[in-house]
PDB file of N, CA and C in Angstrom:
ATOM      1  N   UNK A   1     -29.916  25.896  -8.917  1.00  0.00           N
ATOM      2  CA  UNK A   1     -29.131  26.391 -10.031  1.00  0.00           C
ATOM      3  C   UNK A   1     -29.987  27.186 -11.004  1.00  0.00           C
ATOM      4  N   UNK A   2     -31.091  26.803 -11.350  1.00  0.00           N
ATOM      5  CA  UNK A   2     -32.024  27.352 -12.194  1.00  0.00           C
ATOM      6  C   UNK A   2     -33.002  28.782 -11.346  1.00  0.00           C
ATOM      7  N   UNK A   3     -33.071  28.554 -10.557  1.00  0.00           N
ATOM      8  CA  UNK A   3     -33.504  29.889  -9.538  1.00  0.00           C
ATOM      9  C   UNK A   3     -34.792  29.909  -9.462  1.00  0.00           C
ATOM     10  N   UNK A   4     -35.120  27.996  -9.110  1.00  0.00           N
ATOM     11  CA  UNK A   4     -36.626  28.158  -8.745  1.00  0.00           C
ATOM     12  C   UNK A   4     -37.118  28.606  -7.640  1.00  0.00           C
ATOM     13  N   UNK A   5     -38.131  28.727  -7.470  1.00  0.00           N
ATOM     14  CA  UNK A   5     -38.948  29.032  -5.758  1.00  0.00           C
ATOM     15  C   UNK A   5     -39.732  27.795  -5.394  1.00  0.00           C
ATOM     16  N   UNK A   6     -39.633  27.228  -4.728  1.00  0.00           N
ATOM     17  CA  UNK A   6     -40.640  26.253  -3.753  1.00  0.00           C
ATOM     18  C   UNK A   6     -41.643  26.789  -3.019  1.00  0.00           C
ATOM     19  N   UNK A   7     -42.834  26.233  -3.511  1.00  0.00           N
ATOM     20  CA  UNK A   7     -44.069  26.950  -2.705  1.00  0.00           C
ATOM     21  C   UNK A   7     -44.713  25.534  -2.387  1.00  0.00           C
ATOM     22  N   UNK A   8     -45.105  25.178  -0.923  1.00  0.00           N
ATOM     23  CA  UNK A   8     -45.488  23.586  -0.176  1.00  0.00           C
ATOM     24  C   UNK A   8     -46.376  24.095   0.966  1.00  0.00           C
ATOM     25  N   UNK A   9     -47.339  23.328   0.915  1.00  0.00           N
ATOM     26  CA  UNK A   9     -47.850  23.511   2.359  1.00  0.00           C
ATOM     27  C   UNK A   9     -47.642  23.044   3.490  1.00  0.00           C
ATOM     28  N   UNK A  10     -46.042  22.634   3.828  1.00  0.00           N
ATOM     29  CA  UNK A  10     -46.030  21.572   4.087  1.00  0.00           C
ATOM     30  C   UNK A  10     -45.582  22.169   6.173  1.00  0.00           C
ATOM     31  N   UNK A  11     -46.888  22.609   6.636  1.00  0.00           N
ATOM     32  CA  UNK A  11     -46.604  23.618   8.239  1.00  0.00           C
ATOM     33  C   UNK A  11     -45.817  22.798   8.527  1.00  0.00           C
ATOM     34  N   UNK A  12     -45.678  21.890   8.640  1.00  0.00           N
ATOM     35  CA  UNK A  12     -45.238  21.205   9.900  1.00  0.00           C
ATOM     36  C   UNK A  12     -43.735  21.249   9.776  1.00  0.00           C
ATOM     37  N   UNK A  13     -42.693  21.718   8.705  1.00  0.00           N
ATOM     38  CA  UNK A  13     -41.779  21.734   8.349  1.00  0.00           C
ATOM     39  C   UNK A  13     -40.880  22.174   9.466  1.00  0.00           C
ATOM     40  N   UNK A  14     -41.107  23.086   9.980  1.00  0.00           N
ATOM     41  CA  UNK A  14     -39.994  23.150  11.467  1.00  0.00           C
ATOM     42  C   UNK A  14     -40.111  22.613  12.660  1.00  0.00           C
ATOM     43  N   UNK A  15     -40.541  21.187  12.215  1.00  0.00           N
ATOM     44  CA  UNK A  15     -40.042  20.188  13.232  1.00  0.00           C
ATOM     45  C   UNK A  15     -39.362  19.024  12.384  1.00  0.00           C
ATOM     46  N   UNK A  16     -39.393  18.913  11.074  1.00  0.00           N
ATOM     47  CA  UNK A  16     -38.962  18.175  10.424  1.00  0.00           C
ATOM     48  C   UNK A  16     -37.479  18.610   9.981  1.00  0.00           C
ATOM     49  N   UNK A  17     -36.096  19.143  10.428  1.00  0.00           N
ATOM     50  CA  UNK A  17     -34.897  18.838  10.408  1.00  0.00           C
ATOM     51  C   UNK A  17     -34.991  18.914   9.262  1.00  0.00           C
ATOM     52  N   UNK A  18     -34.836  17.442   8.452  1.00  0.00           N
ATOM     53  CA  UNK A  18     -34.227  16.778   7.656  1.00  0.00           C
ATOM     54  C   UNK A  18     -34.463  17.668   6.165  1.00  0.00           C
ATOM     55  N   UNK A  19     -35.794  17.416   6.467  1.00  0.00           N
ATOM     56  CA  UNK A  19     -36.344  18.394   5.249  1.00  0.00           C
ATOM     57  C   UNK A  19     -35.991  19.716   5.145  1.00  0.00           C
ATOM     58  N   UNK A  20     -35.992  20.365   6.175  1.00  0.00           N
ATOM     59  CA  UNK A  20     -35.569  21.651   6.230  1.00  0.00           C
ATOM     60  C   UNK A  20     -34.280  21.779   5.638  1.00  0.00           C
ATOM     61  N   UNK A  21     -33.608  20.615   6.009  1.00  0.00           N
ATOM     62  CA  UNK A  21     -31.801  21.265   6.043  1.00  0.00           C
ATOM     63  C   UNK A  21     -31.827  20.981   4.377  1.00  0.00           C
ATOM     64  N   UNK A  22     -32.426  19.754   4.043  1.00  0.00           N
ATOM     65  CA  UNK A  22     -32.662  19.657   2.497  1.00  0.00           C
ATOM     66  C   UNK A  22     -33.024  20.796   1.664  1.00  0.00           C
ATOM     67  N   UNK A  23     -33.827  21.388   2.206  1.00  0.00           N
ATOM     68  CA  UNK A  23     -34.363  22.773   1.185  1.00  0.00           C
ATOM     69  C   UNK A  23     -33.293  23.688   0.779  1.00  0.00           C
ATOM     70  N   UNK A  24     -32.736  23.742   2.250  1.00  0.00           N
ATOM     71  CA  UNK A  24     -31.810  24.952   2.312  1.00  0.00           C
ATOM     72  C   UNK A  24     -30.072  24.662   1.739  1.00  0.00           C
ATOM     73  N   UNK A  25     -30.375  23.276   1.615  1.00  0.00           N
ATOM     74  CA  UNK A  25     -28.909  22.831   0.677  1.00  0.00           C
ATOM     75  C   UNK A  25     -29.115  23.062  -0.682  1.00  0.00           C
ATOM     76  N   UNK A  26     -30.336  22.482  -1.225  1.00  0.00           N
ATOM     77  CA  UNK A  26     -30.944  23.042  -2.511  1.00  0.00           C
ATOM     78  C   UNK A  26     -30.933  23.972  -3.155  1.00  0.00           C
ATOM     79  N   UNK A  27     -30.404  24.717  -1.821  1.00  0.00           N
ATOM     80  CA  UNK A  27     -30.090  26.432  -2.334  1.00  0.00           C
ATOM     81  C   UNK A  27     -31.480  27.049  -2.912  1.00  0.00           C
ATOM     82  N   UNK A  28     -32.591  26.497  -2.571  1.00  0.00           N
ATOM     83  CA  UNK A  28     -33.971  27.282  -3.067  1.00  0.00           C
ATOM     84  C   UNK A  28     -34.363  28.285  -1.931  1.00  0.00           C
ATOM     85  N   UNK A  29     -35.285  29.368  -2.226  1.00  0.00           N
ATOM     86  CA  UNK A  29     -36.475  29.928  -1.538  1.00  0.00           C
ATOM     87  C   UNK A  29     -37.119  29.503  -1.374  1.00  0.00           C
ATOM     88  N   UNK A  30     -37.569  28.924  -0.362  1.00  0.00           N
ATOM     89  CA  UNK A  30     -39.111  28.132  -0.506  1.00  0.00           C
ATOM     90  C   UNK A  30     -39.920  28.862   0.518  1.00  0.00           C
ATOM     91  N   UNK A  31     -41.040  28.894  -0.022  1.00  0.00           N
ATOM     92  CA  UNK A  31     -42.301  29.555   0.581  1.00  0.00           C
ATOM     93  C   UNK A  31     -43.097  28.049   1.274  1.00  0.00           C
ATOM     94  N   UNK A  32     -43.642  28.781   2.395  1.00  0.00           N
ATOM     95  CA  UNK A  32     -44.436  27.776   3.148  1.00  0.00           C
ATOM     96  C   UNK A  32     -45.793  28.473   3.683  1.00  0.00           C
ATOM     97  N   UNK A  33     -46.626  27.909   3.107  1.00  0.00           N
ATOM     98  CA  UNK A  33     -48.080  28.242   3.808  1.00  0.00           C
ATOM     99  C   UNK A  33     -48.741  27.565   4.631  1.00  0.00           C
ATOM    100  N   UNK A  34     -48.725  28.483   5.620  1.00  0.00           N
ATOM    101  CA  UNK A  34     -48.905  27.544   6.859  1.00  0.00           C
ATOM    102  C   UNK A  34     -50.234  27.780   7.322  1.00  0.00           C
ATOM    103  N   UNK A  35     -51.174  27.890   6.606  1.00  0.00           N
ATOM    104  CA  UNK A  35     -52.574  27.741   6.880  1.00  0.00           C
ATOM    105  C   UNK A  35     -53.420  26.725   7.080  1.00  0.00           C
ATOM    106  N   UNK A  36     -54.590  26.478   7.649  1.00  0.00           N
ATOM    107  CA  UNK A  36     -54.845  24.554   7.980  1.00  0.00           C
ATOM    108  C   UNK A  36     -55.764  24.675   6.032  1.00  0.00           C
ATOM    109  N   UNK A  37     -56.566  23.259   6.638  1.00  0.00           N
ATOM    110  CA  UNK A  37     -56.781  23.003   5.752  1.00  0.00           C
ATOM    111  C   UNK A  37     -57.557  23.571   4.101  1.00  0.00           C
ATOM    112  N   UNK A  38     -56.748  23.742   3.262  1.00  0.00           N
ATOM    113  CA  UNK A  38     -57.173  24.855   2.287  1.00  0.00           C
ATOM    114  C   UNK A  38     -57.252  23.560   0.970  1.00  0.00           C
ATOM    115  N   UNK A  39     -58.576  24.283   0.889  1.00  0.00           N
ATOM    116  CA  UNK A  39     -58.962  23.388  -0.843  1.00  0.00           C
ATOM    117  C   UNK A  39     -57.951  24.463  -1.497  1.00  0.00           C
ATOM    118  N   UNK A  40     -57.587  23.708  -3.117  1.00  0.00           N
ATOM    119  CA  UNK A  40     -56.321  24.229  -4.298  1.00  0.00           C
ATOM    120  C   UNK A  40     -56.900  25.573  -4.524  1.00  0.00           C
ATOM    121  N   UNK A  41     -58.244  25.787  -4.887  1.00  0.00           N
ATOM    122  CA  UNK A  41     -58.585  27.276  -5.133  1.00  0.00           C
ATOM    123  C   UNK A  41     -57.984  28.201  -4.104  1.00  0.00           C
ATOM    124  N   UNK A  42     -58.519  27.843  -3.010  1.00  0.00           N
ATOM    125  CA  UNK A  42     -58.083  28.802  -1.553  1.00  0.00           C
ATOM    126  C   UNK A  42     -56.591  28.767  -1.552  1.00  0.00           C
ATOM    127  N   UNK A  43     -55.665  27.966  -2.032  1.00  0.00           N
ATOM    128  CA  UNK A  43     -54.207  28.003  -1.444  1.00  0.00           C
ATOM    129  C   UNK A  43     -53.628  28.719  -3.081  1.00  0.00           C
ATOM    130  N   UNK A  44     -54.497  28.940  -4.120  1.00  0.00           N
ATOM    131  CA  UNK A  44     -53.935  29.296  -4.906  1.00  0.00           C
ATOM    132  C   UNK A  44     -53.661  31.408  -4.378  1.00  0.00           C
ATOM    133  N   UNK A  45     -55.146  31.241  -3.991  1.00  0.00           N
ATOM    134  CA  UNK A  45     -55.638  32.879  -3.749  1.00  0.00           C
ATOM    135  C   UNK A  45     -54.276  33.301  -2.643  1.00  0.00           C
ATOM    136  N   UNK A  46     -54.384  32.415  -1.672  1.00  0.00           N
ATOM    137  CA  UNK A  46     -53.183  33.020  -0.343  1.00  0.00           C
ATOM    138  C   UNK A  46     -51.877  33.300  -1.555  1.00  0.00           C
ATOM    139  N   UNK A  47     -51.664  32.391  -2.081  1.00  0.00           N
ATOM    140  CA  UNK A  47     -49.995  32.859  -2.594  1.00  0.00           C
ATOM    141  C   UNK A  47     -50.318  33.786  -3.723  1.00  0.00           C
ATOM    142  N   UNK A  48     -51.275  33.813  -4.200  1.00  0.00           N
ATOM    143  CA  UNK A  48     -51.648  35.222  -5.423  1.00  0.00           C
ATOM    144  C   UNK A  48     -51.461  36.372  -4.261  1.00  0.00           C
ATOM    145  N   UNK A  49     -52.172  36.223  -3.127  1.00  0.00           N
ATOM    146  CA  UNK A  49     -52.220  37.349  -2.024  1.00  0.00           C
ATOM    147  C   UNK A  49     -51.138  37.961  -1.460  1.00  0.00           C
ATOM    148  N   UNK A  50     -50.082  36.699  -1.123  1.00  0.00           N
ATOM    149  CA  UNK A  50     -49.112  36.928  -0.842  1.00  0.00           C
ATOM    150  C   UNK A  50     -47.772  37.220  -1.981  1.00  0.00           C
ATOM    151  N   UNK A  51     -48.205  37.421  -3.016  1.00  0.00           N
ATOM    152  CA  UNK A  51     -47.147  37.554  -3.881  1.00  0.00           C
ATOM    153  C   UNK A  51     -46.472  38.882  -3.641  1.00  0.00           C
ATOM    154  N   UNK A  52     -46.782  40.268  -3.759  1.00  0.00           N
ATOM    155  CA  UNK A  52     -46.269  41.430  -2.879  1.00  0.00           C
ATOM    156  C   UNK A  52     -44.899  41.093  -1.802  1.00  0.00           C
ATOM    157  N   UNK A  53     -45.285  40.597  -0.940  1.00  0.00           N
ATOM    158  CA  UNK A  53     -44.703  39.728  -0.143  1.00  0.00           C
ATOM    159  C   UNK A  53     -43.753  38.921   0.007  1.00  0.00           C
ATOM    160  N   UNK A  54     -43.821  38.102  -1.127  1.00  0.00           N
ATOM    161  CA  UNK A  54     -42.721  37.293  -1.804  1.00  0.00           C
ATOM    162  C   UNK A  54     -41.574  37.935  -2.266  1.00  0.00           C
ATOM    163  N   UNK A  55     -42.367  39.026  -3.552  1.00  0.00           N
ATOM    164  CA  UNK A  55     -41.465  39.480  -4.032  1.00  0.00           C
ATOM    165  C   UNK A  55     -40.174  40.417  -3.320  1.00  0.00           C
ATOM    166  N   UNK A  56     -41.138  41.105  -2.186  1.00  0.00           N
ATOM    167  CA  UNK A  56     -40.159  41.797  -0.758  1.00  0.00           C
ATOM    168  C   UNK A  56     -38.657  40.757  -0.757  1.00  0.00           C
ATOM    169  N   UNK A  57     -39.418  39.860   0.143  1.00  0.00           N
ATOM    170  CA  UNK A  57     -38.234  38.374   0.480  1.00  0.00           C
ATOM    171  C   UNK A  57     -37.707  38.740  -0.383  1.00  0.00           C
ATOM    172  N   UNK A  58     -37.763  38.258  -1.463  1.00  0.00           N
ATOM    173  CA  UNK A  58     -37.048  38.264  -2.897  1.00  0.00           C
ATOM    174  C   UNK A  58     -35.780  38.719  -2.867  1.00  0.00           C
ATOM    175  N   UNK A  59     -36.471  39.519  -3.309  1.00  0.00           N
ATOM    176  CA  UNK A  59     -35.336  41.429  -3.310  1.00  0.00           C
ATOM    177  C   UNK A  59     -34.795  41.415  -2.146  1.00  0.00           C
ATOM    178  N   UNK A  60     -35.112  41.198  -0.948  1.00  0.00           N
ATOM    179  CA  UNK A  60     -34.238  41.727   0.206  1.00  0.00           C
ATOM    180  C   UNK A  60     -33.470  40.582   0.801  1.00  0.00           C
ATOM    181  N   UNK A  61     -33.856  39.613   0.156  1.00  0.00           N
ATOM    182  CA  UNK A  61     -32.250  37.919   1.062  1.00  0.00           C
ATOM    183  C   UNK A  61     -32.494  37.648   0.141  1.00  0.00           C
ATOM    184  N   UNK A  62     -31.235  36.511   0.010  1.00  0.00           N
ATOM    185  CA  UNK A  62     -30.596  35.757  -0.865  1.00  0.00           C
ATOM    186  C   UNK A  62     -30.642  34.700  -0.573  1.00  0.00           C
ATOM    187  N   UNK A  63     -31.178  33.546  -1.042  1.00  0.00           N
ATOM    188  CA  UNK A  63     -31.576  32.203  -1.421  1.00  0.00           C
ATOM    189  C   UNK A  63     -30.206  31.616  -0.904  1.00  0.00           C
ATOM    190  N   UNK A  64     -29.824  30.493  -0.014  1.00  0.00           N
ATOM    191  CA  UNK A  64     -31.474  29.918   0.477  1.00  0.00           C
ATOM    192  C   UNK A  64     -32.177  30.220   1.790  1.00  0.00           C
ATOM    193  N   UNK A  65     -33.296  30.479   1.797  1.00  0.00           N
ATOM    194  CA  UNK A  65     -33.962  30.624   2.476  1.00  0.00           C
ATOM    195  C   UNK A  65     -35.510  30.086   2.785  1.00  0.00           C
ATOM    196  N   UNK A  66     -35.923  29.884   4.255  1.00  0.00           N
ATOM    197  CA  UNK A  66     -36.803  29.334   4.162  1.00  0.00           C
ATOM    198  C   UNK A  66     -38.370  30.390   4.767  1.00  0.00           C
ATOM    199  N   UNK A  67     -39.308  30.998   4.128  1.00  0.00           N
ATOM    200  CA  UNK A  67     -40.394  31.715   4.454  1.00  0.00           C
ATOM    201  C   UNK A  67     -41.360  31.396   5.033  1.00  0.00           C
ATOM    202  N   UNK A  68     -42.762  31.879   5.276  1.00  0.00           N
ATOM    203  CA  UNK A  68     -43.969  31.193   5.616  1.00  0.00           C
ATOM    204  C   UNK A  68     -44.595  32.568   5.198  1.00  0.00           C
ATOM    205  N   UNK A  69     -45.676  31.806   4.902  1.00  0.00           N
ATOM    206  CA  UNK A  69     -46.772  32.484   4.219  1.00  0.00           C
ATOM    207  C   UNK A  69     -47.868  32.016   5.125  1.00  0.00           C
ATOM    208  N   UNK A  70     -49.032  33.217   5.961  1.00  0.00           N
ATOM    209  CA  UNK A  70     -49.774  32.641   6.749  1.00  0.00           C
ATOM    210  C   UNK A  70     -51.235  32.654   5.461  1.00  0.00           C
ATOM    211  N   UNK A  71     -52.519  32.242   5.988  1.00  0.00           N
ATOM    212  CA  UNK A  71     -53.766  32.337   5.763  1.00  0.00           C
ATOM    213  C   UNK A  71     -53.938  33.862   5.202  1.00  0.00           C
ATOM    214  N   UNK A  72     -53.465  34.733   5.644  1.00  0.00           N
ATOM    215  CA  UNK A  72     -53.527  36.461   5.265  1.00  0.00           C
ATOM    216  C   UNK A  72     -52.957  36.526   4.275  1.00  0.00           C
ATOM    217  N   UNK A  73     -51.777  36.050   3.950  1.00  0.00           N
ATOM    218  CA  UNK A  73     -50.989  36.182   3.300  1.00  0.00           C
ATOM    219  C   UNK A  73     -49.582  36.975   3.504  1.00  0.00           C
ATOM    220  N   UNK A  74     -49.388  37.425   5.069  1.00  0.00           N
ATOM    221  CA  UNK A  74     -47.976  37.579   5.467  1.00  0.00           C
ATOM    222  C   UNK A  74     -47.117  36.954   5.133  1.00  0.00           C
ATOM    223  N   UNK A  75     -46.110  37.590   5.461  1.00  0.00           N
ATOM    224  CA  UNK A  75     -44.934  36.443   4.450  1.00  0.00           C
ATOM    225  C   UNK A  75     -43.789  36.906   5.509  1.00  0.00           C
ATOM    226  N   UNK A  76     -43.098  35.647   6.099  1.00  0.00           N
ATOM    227  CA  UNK A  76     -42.096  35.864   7.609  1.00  0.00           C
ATOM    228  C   UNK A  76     -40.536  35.034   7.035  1.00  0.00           C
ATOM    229  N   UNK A  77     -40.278  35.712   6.919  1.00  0.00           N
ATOM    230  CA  UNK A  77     -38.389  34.680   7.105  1.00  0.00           C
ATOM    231  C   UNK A  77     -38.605  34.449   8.382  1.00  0.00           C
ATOM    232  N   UNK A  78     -38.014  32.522   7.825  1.00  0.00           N
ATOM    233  CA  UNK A  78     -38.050  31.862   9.141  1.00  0.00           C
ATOM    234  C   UNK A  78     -36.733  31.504   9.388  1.00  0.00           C
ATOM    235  N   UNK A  79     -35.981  30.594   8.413  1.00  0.00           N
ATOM    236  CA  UNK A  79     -34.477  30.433   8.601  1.00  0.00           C
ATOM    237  C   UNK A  79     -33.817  30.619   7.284  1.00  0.00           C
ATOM    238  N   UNK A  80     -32.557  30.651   6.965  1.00  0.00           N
ATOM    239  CA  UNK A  80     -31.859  31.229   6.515  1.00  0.00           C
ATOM    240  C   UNK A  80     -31.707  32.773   5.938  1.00  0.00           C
ATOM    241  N   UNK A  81     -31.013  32.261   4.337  1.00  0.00           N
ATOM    242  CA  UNK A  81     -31.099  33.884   3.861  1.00  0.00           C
ATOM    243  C   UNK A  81     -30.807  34.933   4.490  1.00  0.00           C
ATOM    244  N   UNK A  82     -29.640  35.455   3.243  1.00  0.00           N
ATOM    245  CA  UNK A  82     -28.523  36.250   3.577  1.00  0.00           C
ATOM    246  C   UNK A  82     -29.299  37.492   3.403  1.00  0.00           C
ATOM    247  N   UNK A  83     -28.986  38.831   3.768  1.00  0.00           N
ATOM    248  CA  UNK A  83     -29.351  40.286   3.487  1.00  0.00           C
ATOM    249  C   UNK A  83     -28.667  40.402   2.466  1.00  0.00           C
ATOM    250  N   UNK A  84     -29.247  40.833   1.073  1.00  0.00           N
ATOM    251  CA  UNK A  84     -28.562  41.697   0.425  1.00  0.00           C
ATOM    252  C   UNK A  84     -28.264  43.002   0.386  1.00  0.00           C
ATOM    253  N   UNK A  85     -26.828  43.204  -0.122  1.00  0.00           N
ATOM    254  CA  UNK A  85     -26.725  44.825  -0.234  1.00  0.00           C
ATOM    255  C   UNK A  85     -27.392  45.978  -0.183  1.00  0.00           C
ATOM    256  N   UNK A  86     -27.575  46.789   0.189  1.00  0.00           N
ATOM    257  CA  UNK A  86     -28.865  47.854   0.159  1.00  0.00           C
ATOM    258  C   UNK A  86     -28.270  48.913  -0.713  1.00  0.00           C
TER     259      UNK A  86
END
């Protein structure tokens, strides 16, 4: 309702269902970085990196949706999220 974004590291998320379907009822964006193990400095830099990226998603689907953000900082729709209008 408030039009937050979820940002988790949490890879393993598309095998976990439950959680998934949770996010996406939540009606959030959530970003997922799916890089292994990253100290807070390093996982801060990927999503500073990937912000460009984000903001794309953003602008181009409509919440909810679920992303991934790799180690580079690519940024992939994985499930949901609608196309908006062009």
């Amino acid at each position: 309702k408030k039009g937050w974004i979820v940002l988790t590291q949490d890879k393993r998320i598309r095998y976990r269902t439950l959680e998934r379907e949770a996010l996406l009822r939540a009606g959030v964006a959530a970003f997922v970085l799916t890089g292994g193990d990253l100290q807070a400095k390093e996982i801060g830099k990927v999503f500073l990196d990937a912000l460009p990226g984000m903001r794309k998603t953003l602008a181009k689907y409509r919440p909810p949706f679920i992303a991934t953000v790799s180690r580079s900082g690519t940024v992939a729709l994985r499930y949901g999220g609608t196309k908006k209008p062009e």
